[in-house]
C-alpha atoms as a PDB file:
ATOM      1  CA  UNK A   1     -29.377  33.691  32.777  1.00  0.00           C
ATOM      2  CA  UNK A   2     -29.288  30.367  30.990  1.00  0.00           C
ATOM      3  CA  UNK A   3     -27.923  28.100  34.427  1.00  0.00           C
ATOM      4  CA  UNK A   4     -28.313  28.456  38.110  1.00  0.00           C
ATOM      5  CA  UNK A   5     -25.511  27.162  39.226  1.00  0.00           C
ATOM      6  CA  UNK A   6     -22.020  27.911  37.875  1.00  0.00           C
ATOM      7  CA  UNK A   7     -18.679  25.270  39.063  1.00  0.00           C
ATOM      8  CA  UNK A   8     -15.510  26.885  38.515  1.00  0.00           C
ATOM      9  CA  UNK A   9     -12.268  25.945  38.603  1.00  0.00           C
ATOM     10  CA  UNK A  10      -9.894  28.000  39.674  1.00  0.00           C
ATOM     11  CA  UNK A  11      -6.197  28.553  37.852  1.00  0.00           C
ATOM     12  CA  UNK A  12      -6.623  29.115  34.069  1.00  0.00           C
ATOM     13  CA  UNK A  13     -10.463  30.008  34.172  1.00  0.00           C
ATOM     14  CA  UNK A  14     -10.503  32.531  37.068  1.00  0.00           C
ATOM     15  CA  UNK A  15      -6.982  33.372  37.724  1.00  0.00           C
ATOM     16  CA  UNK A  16      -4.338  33.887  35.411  1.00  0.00           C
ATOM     17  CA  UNK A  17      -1.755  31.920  36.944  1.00  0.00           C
ATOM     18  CA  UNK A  18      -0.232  30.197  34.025  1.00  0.00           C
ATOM     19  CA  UNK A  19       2.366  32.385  33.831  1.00  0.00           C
ATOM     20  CA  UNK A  20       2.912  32.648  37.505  1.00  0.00           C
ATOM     21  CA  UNK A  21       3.404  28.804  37.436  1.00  0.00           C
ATOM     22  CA  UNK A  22       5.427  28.678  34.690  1.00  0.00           C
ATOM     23  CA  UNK A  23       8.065  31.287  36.087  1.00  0.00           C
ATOM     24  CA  UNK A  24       8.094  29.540  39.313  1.00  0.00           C
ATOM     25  CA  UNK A  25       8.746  25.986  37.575  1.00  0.00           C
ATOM     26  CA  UNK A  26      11.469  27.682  35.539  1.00  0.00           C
ATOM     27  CA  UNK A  27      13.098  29.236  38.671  1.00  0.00           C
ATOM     28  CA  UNK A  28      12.692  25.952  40.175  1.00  0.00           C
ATOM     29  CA  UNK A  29      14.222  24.028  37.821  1.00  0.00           C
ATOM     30  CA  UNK A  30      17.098  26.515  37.594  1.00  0.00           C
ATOM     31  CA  UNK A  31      17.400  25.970  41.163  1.00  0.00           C
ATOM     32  CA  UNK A  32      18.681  22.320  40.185  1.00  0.00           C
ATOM     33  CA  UNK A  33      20.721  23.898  37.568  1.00  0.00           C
ATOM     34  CA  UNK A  34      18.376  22.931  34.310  1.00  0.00           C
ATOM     35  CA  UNK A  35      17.811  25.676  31.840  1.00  0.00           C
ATOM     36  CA  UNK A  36      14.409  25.412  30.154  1.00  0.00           C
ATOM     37  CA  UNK A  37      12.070  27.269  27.508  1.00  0.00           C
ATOM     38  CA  UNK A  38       9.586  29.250  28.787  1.00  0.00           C
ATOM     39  CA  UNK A  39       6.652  28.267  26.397  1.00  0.00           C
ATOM     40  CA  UNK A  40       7.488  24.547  26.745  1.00  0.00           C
ATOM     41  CA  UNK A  41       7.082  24.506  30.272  1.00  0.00           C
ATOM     42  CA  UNK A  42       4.140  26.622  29.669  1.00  0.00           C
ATOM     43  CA  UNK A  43       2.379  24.156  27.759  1.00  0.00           C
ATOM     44  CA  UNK A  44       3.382  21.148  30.129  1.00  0.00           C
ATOM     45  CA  UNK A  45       1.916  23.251  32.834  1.00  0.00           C
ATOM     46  CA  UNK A  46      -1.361  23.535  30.817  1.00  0.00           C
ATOM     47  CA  UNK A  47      -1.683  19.359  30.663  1.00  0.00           C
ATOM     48  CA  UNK A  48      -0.919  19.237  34.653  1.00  0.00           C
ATOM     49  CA  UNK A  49       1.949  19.719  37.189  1.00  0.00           C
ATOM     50  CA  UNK A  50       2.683  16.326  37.156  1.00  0.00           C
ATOM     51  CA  UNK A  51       3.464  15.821  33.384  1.00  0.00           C
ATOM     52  CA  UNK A  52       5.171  18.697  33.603  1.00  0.00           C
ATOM     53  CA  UNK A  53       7.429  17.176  36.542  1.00  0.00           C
ATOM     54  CA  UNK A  54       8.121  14.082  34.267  1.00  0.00           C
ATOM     55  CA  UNK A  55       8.946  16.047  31.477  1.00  0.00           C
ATOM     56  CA  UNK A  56      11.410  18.534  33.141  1.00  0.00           C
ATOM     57  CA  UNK A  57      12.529  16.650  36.300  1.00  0.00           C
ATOM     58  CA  UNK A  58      11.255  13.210  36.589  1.00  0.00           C
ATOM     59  CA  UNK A  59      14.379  12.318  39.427  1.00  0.00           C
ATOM     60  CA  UNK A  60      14.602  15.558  41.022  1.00  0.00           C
ATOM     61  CA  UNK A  61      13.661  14.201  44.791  1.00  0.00           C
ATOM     62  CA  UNK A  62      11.641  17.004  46.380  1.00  0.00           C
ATOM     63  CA  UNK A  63      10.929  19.196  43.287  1.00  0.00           C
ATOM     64  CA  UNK A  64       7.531  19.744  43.559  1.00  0.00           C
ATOM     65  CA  UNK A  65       7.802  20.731  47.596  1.00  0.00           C
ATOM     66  CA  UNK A  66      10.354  22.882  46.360  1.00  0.00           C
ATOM     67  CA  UNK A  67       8.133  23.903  42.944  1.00  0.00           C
ATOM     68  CA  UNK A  68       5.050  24.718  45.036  1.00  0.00           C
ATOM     69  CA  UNK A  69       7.244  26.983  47.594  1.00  0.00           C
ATOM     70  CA  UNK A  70       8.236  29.004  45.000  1.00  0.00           C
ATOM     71  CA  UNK A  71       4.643  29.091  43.350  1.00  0.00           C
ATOM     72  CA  UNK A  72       3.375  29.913  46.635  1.00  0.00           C
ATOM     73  CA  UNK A  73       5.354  33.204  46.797  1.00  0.00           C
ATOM     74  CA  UNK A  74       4.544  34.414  43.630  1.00  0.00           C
ATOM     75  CA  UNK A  75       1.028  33.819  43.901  1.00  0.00           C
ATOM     76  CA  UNK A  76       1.287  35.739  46.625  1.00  0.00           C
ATOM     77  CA  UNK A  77      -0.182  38.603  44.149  1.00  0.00           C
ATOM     78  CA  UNK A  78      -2.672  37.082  42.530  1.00  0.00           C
ATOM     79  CA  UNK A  79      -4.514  38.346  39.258  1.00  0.00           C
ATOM     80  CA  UNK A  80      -7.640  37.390  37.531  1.00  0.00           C
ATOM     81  CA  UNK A  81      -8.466  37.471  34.112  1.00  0.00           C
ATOM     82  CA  UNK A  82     -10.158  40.693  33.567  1.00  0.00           C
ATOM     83  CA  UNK A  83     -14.137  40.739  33.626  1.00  0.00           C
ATOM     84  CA  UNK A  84     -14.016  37.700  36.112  1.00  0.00           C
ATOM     85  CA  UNK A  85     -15.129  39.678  39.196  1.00  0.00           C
ATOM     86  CA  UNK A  86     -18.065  41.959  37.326  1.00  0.00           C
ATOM     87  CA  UNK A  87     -19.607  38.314  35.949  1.00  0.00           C
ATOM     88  CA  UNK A  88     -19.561  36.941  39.589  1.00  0.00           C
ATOM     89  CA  UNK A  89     -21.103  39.621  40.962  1.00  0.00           C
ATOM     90  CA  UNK A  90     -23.536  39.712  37.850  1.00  0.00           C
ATOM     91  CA  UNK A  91     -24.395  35.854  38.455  1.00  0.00           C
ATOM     92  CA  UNK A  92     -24.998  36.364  42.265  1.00  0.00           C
ATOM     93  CA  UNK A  93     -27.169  39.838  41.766  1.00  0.00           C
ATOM     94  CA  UNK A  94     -29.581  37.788  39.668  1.00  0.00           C
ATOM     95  CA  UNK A  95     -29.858  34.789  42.276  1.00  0.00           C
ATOM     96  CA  UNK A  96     -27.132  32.210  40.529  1.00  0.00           C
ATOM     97  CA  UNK A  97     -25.057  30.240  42.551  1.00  0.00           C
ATOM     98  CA  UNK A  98     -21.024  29.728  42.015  1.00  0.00           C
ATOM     99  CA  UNK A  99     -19.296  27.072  43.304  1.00  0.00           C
ATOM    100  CA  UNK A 100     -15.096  26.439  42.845  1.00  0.00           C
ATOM    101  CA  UNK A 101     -13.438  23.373  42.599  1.00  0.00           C
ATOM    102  CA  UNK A 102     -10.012  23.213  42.710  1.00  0.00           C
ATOM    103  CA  UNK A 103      -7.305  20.718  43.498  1.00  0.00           C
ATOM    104  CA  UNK A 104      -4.760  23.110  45.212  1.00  0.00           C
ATOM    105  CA  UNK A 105      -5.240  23.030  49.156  1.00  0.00           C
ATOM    106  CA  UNK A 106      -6.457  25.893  51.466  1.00  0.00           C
ATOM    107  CA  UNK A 107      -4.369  28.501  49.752  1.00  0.00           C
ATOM    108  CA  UNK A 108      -7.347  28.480  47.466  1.00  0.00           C
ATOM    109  CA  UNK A 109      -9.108  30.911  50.120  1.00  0.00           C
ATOM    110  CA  UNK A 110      -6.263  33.380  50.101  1.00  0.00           C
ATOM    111  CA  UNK A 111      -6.101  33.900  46.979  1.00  0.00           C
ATOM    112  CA  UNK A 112     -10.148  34.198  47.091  1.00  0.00           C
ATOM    113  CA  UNK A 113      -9.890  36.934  49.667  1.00  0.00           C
ATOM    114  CA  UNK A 114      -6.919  38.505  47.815  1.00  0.00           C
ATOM    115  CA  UNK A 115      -8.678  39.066  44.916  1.00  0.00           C
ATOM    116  CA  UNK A 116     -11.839  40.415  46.596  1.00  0.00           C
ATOM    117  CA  UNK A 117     -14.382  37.175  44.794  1.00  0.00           C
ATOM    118  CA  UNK A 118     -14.381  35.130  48.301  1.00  0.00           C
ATOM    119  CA  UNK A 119     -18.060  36.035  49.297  1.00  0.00           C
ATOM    120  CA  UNK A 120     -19.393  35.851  45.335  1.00  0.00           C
ATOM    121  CA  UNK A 121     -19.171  31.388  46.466  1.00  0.00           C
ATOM    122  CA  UNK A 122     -21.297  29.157  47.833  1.00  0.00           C
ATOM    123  CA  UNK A 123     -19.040  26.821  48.805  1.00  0.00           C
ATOM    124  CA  UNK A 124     -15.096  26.372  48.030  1.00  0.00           C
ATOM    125  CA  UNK A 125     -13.916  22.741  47.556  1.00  0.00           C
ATOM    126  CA  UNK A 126     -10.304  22.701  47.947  1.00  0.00           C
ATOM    127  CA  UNK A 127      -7.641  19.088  47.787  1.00  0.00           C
ATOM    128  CA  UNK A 128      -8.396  19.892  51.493  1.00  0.00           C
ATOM    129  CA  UNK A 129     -12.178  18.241  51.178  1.00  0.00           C
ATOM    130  CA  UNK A 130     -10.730  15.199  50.530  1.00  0.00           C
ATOM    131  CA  UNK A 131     -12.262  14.404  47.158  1.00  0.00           C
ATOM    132  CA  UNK A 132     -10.375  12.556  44.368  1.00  0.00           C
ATOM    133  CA  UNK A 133      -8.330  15.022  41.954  1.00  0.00           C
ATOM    134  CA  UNK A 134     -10.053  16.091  38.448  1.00  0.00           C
ATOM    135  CA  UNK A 135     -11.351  14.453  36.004  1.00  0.00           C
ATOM    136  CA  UNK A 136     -12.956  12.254  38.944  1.00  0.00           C
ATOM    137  CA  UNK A 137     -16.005  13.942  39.027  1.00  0.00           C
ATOM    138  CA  UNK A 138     -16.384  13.155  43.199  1.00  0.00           C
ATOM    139  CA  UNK A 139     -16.589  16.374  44.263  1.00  0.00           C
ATOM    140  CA  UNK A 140     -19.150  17.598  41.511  1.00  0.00           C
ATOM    141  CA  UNK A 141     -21.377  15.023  42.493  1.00  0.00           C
ATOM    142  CA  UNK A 142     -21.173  16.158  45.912  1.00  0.00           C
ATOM    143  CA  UNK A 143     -21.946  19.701  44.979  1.00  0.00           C
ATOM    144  CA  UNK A 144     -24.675  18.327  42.407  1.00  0.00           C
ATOM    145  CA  UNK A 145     -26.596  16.202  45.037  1.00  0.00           C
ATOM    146  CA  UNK A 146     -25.906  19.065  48.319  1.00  0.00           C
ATOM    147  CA  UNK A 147     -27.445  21.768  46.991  1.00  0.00           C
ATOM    148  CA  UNK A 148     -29.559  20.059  44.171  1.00  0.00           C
ATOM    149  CA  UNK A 149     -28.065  21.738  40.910  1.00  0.00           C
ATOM    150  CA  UNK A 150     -30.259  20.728  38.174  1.00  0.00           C
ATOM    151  CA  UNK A 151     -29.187  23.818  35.947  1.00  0.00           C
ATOM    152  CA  UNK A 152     -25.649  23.570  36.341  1.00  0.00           C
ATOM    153  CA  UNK A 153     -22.460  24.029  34.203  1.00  0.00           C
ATOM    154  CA  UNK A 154     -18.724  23.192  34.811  1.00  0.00           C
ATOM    155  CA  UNK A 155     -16.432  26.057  33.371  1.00  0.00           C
ATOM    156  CA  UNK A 156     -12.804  25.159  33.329  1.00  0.00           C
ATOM    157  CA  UNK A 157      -9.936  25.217  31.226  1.00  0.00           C
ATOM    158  CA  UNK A 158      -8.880  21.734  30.500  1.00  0.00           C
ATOM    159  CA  UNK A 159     -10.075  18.525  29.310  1.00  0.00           C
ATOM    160  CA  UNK A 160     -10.213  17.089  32.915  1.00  0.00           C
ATOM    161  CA  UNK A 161     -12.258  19.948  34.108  1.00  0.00           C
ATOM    162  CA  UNK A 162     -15.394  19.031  31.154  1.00  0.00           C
ATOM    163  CA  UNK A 163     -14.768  15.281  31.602  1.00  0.00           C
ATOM    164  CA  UNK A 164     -15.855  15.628  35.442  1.00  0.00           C
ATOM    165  CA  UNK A 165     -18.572  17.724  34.669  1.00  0.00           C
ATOM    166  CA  UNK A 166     -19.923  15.843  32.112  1.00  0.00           C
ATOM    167  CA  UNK A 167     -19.741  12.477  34.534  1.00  0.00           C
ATOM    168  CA  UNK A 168     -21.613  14.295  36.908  1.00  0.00           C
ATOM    169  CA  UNK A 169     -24.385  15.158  34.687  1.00  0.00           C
ATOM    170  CA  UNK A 170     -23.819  18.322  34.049  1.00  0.00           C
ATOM    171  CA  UNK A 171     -23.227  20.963  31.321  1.00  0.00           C
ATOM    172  CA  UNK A 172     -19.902  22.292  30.372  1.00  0.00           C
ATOM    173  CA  UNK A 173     -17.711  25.015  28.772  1.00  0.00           C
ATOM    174  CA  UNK A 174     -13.681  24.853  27.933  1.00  0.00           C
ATOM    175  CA  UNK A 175     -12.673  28.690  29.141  1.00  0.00           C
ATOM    176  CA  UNK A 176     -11.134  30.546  26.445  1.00  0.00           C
ATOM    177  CA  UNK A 177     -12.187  33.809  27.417  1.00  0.00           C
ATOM    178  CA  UNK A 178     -14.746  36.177  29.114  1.00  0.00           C
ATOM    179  CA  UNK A 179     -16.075  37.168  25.617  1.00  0.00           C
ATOM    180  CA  UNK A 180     -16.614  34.256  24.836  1.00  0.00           C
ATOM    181  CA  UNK A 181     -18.079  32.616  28.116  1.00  0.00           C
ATOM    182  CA  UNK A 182     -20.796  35.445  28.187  1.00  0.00           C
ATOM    183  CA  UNK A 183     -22.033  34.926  24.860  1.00  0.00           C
ATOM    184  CA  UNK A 184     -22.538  31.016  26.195  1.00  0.00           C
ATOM    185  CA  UNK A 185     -23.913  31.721  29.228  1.00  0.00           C
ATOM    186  CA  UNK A 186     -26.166  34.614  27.440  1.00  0.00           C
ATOM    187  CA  UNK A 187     -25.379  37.055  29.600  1.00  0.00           C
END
């Protein structure tokens, strides 16, 4: 294994929720009465909720309440990207750590336990810990300095997620895919 200690985020890298977001925004915004693309709200999504909520519905009161209630119910069947649970499991069996940070709140355990990965973590740090949001790299420092990761590496799926990492010292890898993560990771 070439790292001890692997930080993952959660939506895009672990679970494939892209498109569970994106239909959820797009009922959403129907809700209001605005027809949009799929794939343009897809790749709004991908930058962050919030540019997507100034792109689509900047004056919408209450639209992300409203967004995350209906993202909430269809993530109510979760799915990972395939491979995701055997390489957990494979990192734990040979003594590596894993460690998820994720802006979302609490839900973030549901969806663990849903998806049978909950007891392949450490620790989960959820919006509910309090830390500033991504690419603040607050809460990897506080993972870096608790359990004294000195062969550590961020894996995420955005820009934010590898500019945290990187401020906390650490080593980092923009998700693609499995394939491609395992050849990095050399396992």
């Amino acid at each position: 294994m070439k790292y001890h200690d692997y930080i993952w985020d959660l939506g895009g890298t672990l679970l494939d929720n892209y498109e569970t977001s994106t239909a959820a925004f797009v009922e959403t915004l129907a809700q209001f009465g605005i027809e949009e693309e799929h794939d343009k709200v897809y790749n709004a999504l991908k930058v962050s909720t919030a540019f997507a909520i100034d792109r689509f519905a900047p004056t919408i009161e209450n639209f992300l309440e409203k967004y995350k209630e209906n993202e909430a119910r269809e993530l109510e069947h979760p799915a990972l990207f395939e491979g995701v649970p055997a390489l957990l499991e494979e990192i734990s069996d040979q003594g590596g750590r894993n460690f998820l940070v994720s802006h979302r709140n609490d839900q973030v355990l549901e969806i663990l336990e849903k998806t049978g990965i909950a007891a392949y973590f450490t620790e989960v740090v959820t919006a509910s810990s309090g830390f500033k949001r991504k690419p603040n790299p607050e809460s990897m420092i506080y993972l870096r300095d608790k359990y004294k990761i000195s062969s550590g590496i961020v894996i995420g799926d955005r820009p934010i997620d590898i500019e945290a990492g990187q401020a906390a010292g650490l080593a980092t890898h923009l998700f693609e895919n499995i394939v491609t993560l395992r050849q990095v990771l050399d396992m």
